[in-house]
Protein backbone atom coordinates (compact mmCIF):
# COMPACT_ATOMS: atom_id res chain seq x y z
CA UNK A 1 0.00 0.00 0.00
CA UNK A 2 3.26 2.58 1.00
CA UNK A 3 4.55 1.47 -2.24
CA UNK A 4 1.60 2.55 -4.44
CA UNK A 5 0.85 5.67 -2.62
CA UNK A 6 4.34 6.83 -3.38
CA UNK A 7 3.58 5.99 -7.05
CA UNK A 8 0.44 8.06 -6.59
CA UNK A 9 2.37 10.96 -4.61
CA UNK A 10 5.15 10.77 -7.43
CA UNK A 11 2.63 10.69 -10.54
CA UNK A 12 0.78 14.02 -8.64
CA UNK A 13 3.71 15.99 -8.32
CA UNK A 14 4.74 15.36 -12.01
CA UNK A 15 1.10 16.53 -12.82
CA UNK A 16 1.34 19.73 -11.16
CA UNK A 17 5.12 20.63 -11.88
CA UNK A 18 4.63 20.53 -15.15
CA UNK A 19 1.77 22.79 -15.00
CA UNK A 20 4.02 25.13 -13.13
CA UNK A 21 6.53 24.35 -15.59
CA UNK A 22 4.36 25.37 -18.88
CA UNK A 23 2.52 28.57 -17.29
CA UNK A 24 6.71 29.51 -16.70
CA UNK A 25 7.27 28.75 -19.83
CA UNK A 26 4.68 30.97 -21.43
CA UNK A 27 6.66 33.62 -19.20
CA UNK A 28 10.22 32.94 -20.82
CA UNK A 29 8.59 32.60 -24.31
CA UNK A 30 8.12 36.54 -24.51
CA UNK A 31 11.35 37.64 -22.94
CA UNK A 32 14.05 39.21 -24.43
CA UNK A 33 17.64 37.86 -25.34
CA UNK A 34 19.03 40.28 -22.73
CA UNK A 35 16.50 39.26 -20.05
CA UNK A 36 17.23 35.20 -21.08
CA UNK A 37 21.24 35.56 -21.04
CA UNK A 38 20.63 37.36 -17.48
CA UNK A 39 19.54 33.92 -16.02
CA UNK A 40 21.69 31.89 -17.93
CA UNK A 41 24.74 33.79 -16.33
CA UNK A 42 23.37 33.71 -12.89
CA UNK A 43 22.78 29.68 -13.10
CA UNK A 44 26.31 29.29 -14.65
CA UNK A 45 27.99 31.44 -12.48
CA UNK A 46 26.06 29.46 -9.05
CA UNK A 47 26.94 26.39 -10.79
CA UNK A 48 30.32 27.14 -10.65
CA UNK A 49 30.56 28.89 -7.24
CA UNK A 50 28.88 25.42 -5.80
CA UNK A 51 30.99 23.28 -7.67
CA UNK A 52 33.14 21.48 -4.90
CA UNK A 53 30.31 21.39 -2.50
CA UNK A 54 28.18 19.90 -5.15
CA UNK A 55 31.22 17.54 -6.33
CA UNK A 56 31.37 15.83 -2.84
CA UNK A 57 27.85 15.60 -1.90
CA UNK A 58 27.63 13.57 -5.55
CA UNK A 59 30.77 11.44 -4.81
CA UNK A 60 29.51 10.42 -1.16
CA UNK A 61 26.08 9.80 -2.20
CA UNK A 62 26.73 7.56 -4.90
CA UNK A 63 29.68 6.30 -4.71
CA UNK A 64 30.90 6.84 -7.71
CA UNK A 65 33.73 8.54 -9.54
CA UNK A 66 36.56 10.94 -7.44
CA UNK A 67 35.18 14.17 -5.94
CA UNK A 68 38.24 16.23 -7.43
CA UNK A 69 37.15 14.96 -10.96
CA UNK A 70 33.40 15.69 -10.30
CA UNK A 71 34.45 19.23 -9.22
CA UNK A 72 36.05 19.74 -12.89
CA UNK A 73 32.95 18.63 -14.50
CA UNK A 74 30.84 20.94 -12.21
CA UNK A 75 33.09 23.75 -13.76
CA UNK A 76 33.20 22.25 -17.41
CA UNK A 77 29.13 22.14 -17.31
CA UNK A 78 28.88 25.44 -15.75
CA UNK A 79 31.41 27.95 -16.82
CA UNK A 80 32.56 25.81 -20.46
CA UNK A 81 29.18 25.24 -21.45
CA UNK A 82 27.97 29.06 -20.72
CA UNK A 83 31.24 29.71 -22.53
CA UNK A 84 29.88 28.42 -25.27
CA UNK A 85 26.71 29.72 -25.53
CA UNK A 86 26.90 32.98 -24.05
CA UNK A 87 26.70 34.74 -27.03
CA UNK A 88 24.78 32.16 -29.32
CA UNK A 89 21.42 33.69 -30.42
CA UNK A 90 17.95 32.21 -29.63
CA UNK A 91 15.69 34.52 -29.03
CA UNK A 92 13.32 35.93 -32.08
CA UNK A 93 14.95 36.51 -35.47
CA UNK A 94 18.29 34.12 -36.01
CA UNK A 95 18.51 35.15 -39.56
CA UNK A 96 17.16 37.49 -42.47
CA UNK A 97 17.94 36.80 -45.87
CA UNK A 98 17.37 39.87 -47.78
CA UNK A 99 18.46 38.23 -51.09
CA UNK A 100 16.43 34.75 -50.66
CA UNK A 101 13.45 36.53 -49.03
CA UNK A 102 13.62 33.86 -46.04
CA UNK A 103 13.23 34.87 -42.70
CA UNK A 104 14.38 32.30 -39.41
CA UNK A 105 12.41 33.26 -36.02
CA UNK A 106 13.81 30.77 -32.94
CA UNK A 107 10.55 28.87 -31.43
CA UNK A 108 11.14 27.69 -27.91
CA UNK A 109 9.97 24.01 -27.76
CA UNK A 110 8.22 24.57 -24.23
CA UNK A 111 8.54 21.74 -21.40
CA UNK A 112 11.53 19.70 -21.45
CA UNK A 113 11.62 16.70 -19.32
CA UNK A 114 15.21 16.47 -18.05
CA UNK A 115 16.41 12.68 -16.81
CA UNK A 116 18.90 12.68 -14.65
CA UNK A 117 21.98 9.80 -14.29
CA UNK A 118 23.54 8.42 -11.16
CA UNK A 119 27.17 8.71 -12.99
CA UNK A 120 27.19 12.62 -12.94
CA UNK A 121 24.21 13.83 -11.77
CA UNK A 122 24.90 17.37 -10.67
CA UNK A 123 26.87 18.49 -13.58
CA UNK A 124 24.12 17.08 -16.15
CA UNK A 125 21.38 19.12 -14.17
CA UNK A 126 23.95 22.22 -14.40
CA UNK A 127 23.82 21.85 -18.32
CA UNK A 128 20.66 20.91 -18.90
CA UNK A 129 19.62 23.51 -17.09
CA UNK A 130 21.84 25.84 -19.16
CA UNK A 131 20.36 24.93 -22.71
CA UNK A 132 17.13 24.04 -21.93
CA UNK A 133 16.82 27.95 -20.50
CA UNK A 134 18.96 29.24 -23.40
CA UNK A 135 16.77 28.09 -25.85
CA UNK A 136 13.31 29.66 -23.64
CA UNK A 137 12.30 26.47 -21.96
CA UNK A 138 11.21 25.38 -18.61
CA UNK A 139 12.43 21.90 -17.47
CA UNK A 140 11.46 19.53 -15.06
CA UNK A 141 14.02 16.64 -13.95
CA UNK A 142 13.57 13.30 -13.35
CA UNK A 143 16.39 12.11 -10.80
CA UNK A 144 18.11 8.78 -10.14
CA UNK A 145 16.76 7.45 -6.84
CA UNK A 146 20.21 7.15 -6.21
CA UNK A 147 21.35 10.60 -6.28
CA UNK A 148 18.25 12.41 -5.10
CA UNK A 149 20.05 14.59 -2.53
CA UNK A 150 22.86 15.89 -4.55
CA UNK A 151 20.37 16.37 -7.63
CA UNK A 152 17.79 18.11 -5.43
CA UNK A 153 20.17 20.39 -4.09
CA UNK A 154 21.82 21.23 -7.37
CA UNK A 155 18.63 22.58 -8.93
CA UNK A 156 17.72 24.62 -5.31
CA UNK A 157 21.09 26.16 -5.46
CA UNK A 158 20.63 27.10 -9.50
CA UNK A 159 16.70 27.72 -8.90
CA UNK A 160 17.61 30.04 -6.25
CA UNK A 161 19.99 31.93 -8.64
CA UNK A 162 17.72 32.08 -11.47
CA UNK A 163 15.11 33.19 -9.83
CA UNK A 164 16.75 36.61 -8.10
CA UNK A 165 17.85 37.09 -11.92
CA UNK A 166 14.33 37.30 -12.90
CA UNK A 167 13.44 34.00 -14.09
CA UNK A 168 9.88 32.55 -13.72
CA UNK A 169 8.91 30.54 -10.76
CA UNK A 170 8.64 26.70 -11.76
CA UNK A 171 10.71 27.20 -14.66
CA UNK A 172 13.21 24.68 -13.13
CA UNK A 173 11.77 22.22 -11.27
CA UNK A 174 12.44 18.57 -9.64
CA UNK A 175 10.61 15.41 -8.64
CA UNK A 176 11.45 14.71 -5.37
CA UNK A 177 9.48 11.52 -5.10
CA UNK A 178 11.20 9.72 -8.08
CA UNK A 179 9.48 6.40 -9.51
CA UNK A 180 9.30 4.99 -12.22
CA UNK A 181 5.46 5.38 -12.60
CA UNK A 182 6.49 9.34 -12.05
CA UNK A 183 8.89 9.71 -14.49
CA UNK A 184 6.16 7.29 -16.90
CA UNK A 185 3.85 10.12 -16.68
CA UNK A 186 6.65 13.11 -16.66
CA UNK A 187 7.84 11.47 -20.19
CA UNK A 188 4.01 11.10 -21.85
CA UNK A 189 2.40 14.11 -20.67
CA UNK A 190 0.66 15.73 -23.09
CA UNK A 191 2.71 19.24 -22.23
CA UNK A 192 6.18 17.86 -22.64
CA UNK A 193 7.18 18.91 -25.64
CA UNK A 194 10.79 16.94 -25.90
CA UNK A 195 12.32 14.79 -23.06
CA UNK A 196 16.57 14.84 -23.04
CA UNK A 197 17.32 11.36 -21.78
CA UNK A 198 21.04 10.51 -20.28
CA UNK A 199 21.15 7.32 -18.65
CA UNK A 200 20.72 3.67 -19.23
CA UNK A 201 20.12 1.77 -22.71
CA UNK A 202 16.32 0.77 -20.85
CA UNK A 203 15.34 4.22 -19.56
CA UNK A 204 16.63 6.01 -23.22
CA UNK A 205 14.32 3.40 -25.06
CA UNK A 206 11.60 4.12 -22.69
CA UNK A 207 11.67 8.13 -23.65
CA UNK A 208 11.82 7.01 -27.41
CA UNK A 209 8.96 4.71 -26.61
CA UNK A 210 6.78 7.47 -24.86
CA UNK A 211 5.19 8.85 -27.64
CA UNK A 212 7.07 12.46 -26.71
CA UNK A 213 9.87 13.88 -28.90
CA UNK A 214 13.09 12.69 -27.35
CA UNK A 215 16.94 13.19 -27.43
CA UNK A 216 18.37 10.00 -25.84
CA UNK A 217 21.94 8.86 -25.93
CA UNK A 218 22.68 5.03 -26.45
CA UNK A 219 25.81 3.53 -24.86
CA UNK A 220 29.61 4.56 -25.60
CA UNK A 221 31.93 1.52 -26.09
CA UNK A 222 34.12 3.45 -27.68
CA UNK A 223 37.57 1.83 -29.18
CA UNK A 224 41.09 3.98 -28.96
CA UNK A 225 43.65 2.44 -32.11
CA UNK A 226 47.23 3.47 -31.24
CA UNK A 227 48.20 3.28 -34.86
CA UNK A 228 52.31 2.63 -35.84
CA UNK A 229 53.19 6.58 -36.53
CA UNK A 230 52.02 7.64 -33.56
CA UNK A 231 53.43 9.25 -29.90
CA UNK A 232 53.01 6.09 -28.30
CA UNK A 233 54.01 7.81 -24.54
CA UNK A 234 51.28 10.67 -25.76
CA UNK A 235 48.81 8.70 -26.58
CA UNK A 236 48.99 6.33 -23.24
CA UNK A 237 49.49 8.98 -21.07
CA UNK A 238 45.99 10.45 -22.95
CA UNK A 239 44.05 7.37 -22.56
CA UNK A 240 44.94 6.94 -18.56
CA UNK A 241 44.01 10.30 -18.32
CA UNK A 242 40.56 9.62 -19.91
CA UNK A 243 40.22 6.09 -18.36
CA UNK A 244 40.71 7.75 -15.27
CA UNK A 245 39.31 10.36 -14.88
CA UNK A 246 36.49 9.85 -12.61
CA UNK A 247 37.05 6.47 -12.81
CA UNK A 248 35.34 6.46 -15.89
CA UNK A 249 32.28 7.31 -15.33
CA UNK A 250 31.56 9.46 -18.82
CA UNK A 251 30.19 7.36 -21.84
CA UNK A 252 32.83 8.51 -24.41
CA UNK A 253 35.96 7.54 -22.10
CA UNK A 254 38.16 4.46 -23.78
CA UNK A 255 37.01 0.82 -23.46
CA UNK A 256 39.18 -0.56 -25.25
CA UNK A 257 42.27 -0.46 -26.73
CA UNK A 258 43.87 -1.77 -30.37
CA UNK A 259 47.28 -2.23 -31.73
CA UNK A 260 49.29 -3.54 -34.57
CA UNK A 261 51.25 -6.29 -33.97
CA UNK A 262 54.74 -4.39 -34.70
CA UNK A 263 54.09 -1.87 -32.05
CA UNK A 264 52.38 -3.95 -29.44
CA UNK A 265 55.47 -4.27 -27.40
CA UNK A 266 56.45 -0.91 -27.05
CA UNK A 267 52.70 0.07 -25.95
CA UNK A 268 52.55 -2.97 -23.55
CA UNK A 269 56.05 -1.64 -21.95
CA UNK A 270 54.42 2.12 -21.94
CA UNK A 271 51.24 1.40 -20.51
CA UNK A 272 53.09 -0.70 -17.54
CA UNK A 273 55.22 1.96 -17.03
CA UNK A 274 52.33 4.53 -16.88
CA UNK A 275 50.65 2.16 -14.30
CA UNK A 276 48.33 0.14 -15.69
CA UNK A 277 48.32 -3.81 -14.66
CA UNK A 278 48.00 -6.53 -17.38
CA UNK A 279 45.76 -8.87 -16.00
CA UNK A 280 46.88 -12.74 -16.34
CA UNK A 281 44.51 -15.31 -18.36
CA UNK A 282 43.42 -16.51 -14.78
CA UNK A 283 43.01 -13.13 -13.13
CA UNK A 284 41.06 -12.11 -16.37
CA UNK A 285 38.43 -14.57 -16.44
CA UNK A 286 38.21 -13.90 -12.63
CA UNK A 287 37.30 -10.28 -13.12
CA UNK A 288 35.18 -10.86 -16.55
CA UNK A 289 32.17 -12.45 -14.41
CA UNK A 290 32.19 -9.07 -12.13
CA UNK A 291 31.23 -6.95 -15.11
CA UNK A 292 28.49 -8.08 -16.45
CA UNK A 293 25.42 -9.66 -14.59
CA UNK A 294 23.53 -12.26 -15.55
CA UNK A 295 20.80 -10.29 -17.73
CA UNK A 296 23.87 -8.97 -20.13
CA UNK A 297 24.02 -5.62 -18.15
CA UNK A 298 26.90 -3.47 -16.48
CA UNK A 299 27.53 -4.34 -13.37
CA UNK A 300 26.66 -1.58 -10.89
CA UNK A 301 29.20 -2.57 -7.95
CA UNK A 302 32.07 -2.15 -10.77
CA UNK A 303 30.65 1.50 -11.80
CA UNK A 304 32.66 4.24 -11.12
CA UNK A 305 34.54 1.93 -8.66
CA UNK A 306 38.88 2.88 -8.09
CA UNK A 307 40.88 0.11 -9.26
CA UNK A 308 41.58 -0.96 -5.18
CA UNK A 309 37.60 -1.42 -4.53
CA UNK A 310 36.98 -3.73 -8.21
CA UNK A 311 39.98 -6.08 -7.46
CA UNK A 312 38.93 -6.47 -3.91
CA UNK A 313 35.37 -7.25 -5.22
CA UNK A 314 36.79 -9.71 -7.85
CA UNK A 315 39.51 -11.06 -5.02
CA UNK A 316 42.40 -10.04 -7.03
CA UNK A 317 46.12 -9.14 -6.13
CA UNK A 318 47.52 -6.30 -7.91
CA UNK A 319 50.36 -4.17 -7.13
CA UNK A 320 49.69 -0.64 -5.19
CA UNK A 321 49.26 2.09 -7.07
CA UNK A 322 47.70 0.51 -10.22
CA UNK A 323 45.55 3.02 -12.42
CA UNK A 324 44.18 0.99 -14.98
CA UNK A 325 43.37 -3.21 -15.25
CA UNK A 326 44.10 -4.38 -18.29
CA UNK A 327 42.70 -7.75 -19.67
CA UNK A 328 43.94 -8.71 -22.94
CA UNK A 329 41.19 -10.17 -25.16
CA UNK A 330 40.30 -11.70 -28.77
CA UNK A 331 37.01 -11.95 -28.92
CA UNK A 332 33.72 -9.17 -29.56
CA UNK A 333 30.60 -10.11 -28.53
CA UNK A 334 27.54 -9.71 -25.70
CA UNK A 335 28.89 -12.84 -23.68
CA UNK A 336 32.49 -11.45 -23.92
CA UNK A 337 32.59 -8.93 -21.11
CA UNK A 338 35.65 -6.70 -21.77
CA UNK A 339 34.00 -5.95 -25.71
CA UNK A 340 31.52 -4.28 -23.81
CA UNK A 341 31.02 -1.05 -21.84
CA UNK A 342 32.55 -0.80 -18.85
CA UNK A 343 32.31 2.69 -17.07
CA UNK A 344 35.24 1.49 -14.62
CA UNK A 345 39.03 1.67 -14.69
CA UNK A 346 39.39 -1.54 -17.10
CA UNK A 347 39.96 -1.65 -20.33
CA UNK A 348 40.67 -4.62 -22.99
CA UNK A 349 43.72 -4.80 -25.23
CA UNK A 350 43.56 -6.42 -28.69
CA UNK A 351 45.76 -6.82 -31.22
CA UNK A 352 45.57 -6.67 -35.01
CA UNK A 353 48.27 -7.47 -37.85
CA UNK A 354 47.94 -3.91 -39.50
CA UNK A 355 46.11 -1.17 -39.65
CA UNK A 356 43.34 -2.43 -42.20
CA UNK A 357 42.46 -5.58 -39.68
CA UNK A 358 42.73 -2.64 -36.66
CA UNK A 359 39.71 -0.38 -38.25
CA UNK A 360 37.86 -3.55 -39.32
CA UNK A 361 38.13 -4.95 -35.32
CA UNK A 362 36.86 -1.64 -34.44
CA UNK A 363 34.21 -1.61 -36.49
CA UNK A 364 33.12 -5.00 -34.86
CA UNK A 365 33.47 -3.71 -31.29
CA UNK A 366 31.50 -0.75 -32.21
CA UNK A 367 28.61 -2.49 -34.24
CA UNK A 368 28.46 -5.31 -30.92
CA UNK A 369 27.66 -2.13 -28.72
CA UNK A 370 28.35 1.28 -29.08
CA UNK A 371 27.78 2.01 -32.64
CA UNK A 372 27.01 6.08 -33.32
CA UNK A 373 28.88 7.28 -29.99
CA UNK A 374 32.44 7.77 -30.26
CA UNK A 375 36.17 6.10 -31.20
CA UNK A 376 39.59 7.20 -30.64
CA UNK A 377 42.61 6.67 -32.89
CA UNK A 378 46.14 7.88 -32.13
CA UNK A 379 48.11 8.77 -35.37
CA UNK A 380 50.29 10.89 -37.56
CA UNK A 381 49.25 9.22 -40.50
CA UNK A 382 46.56 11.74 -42.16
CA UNK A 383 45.46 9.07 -44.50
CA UNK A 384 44.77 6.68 -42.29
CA UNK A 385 43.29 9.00 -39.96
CA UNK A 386 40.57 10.06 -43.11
CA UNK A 387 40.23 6.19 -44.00
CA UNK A 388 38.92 5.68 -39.96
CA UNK A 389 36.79 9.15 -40.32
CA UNK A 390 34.96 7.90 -43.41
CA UNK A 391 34.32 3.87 -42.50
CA UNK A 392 33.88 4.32 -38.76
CA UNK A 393 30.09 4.20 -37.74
CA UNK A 394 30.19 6.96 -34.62
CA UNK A 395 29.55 10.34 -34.52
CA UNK A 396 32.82 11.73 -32.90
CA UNK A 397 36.03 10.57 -34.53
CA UNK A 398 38.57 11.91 -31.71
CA UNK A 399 42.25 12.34 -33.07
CA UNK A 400 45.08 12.63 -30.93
CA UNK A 401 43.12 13.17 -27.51
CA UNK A 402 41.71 11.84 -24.28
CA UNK A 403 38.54 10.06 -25.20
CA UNK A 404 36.45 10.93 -22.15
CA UNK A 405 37.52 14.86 -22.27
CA UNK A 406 37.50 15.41 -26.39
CA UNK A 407 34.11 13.77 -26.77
CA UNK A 408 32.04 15.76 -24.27
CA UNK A 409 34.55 18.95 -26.07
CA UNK A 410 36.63 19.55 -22.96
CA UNK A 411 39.54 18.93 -25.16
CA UNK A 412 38.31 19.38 -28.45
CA UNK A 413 36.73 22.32 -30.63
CA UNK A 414 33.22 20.45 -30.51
CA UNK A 415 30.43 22.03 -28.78
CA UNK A 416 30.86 21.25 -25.19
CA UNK A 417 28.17 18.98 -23.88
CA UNK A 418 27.55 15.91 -21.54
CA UNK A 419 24.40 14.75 -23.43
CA UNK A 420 25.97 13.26 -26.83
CA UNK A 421 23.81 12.44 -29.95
CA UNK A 422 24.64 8.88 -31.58
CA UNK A 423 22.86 9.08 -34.71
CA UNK A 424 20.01 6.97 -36.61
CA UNK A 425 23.16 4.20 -36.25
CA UNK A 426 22.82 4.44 -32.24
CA UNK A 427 19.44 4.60 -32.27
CA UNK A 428 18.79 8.40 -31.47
CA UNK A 429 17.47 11.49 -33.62
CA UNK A 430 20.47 13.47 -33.41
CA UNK A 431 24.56 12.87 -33.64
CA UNK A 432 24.94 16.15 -32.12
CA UNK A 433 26.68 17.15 -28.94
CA UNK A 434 23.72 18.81 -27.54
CA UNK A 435 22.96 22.50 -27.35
CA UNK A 436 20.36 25.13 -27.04
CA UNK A 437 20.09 24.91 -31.03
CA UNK A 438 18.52 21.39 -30.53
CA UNK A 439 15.72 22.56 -28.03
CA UNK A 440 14.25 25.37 -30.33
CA UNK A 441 12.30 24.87 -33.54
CA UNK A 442 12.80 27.47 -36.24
CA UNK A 443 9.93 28.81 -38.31
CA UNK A 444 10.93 30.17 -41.63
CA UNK A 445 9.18 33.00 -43.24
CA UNK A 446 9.67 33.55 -46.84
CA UNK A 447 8.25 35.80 -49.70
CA UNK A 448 7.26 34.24 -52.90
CA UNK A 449 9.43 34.90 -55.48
CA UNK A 450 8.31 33.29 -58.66
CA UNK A 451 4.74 32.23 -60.33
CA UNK A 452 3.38 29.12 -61.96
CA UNK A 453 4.07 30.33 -65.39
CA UNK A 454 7.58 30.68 -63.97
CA UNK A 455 7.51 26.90 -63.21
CA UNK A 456 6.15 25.86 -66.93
CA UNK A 457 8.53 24.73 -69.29
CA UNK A 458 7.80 26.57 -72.26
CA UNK A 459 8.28 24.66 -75.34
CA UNK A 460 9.90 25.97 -78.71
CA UNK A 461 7.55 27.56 -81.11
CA UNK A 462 7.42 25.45 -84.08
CA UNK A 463 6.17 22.52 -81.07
CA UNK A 464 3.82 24.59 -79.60
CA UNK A 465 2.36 25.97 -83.00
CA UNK A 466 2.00 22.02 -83.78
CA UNK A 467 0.64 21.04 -80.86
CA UNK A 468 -2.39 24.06 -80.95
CA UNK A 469 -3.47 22.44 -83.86
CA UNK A 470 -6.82 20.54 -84.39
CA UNK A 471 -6.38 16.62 -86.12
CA UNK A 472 -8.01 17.97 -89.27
CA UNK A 473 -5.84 20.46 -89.22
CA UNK A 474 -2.85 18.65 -88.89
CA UNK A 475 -3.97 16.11 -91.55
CA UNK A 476 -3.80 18.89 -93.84
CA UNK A 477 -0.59 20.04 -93.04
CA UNK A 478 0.83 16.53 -93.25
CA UNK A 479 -0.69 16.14 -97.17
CA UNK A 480 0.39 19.27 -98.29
CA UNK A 481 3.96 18.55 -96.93
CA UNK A 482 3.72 15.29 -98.33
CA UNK A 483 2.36 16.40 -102.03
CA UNK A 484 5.30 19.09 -102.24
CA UNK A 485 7.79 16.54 -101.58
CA UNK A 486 6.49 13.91 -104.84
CA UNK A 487 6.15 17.11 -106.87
CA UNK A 488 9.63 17.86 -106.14
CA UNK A 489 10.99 14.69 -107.33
């Protein structure tokens, strides 16, 4: 009985937040770019100021990740992302073609429904929160159960901000009786307009189920090739970084690596040297069955987990200090455990006789899970580098950078985001990093500028003439032509 009046108390407060939400909404829809980029700034800039607070209450609530890293990507989704959009417009006219006669007016989409992941919760509601209001829309989050607290005090600390800076009350609002019966009716309410799903492979299918638009992200498994010509050191040193950093906890980090057999032993000696442990074929197999659990899904107890608290979970001895476990495998597939995601410090090591068999093993690993989210390759070779951009099925080639950092832009020139599109391939409606320009709708005015005539081909004369002509007519054109010709001969 507790348990279904909690589903009733969660499905109620969905009903009237996003009532709250949509009369807010109405609210932002007529303000002006000035007024919008006011409460932008103040959410970014409270985002920011809360970052190491926020970064700790995440860590100790989930157990997850390192607090230190969680503080960088409370700064990266606060003062990167408003970086990045700061001066982006989205408010009334985005364009006005004087020459074309087409005019481009931004369209707010209304009520997003934002769901939340235990990985990083308080930096994805920081950006969310960011584009949705960019872009003139209200959200409404759905939070993992897991990381209530830290989620619902992210959006009070934000909320509070926004608010003094003028924005609508219930333009940013949170369930705080989570279930999934809530966040049912948060995803098919009739005024959601798009939902921007982050989390598991189930709960992203469930949005695209709903019957609402949705933005969903399908699962990184994303490959890193450390190809002949390149900085081996470098490109090590980049993928421990990544691997890492929050003990892997973002989608795009590295899951696995691939070599060519001629540099294999120089990597190997590298990546010891940098700390990582090469499991044995015993200690391997011991580890595999703590990945996965029985229904073909990530372990949560290895999630997020330091290298010290996975091999004492998987009773294995490996030296102090170890950053990375290494497991070195043959084999793609669901029922092989290291081809798979694995948002932990482990990462499987394959190698392929050249290059050639090295993008085709990619491709595998990729197409068994993963496919549309991201790949790394390490190179100097720009030809190679262009064969692996136009083969690869993902939507973020990374060159020459840490997997985790360059996908979410960090490192890299793309838009900076921790929401990342995967494409029809993946299974989502966008292989965009996501920003305010994919929570507005444009409408397009434009002026006609030709007629129907215009559109008519217009035949030559001599056809036309002929064609105007009645059959008796043209039987008497046809004799006289012919009668000329005989008298002519």
């Amino acid at each position: 009985m507790e348990t279904l009046d909690k589903d009733l108390r969660s499905i109620q407060e969905v009903r009237n937040l996003v009532k709250q939400a949509k009369e807010a909404q109405a609210k932002l829809a007529v303000m002006t770019q000035e007024q919008i980029d006011a409460i932008v700034k103040a959410i970014a800039d409270a985002g920011y100021t809360h970052r190491e607070k926020l970064a700790k209450m995440a860590n100790e609530e989930t157990g997850f990740g390192r607090w230190q890293d969680k503080i960088v990507k409370n700064a990266f989704a606060s003062k990167h992302v408003y970086e990045s959009i700061k001066d982006m417009k989205t408010v009334g006219v985005l364009k006005d073609d004087k020459a074309h006669k087409v005019m481009e007016v931004a369209v707010p989409v209304g009520v997003v429904a934002g769901l939340i992941p235990s990985t990083n919760p308080t930096s994805t509601v920081i950006y969310k929160t960011l584009i949705a209001l960019k872009a003139g829309n209200s959200i409404v989050f759905s939070p993992h159960p897991n990381a209530l607290k830290s989620i619902l005090e992210t959006v009070k600390i934000i909320n509070e901000a926004a608010l003094q800076a003028g924005c609508p009350e219930g333009a940013i609002a949170v369930m705080t009786v989570p279930t999934i019966q809530g966040t049912d009716q948060l995803m098919k309410h009739n005024d959601v307009a798009l939902i921007l799903a982050t989390g598991g492979t189930a709960m992203v299918k469930a949005a695209y189920s709903s019957g609402t638009p949705a933005i969903g992200v399908g699962p990184g498994n994303g490959p890193a090739f450390i190809e002949q010509s390149a900085n081996i050191p470098l490109a090590v040193k980049r993928i421990l970084d990544s691997k890492t950093f929050d003990n892997g906890t973002i989608c795009a980090s590295e899951q696995s690596v691939v070599v060519e057999a001629c540099s294999k032993e120089a990597v190997v000696a590298e990546f010891k040297k940098q700390g990582a442990y090469f499991l044995s074929a015993e200690q391997a197999a011991q580890l595999g069955r703590f990945i996965m659990r029985a229904n073909g899904t990530m372990n949560p107890q290895i999630v997020g987990r330091s290298v010290e608290h996975i091999a004492k979970l998987a009773n294995l001895q490996v030296p102090a200090g170890t950053r990375v476990l290494i497991a070195e495998e043959t084999r793609v597939g669901h029922n092989v455990p290291y081809s798979r995601e694995k948002l932990a410090p482990i990462l499987a090591f394959y190698t392929e006789e050249n290059w050639e068999a090295a993008c085709a093993r990619c491709i595998e690993i990729l197409n068994g899970e993963g496919a549309g989210h991201t790949m790394i390759i390490h190179s100097e070779n720009e030809d190679i580098v262009r064969q692996f951009a136009l083969k690869k099925p993902v939507s973020r080639l990374l060159v020459n950078t840490a997997g985790a950092l360059g996908g979410i832009g960090a490192t890299t020139a793309l838009a900076p985001a921790l929401t990342l599109g995967c494409g029809a391939v993946g299974g989502s409606s966008t292989s965009d990093n996501i920003s305010p320009l994919n929570l507005l709708n444009i409408r397009r005015m434009a002026y006609g500028l030709r007629e129907l005539e215009d559109l008519t081909e217009k035949q030559p004369a001599s056809q036309s003439s002929l064609a105007n002509l009645s059959v008796n007519d043209k039987e008497q054109l046809i004799s006289m032509i012919v009668t000329r010709i005989l008298a002519e001969m």
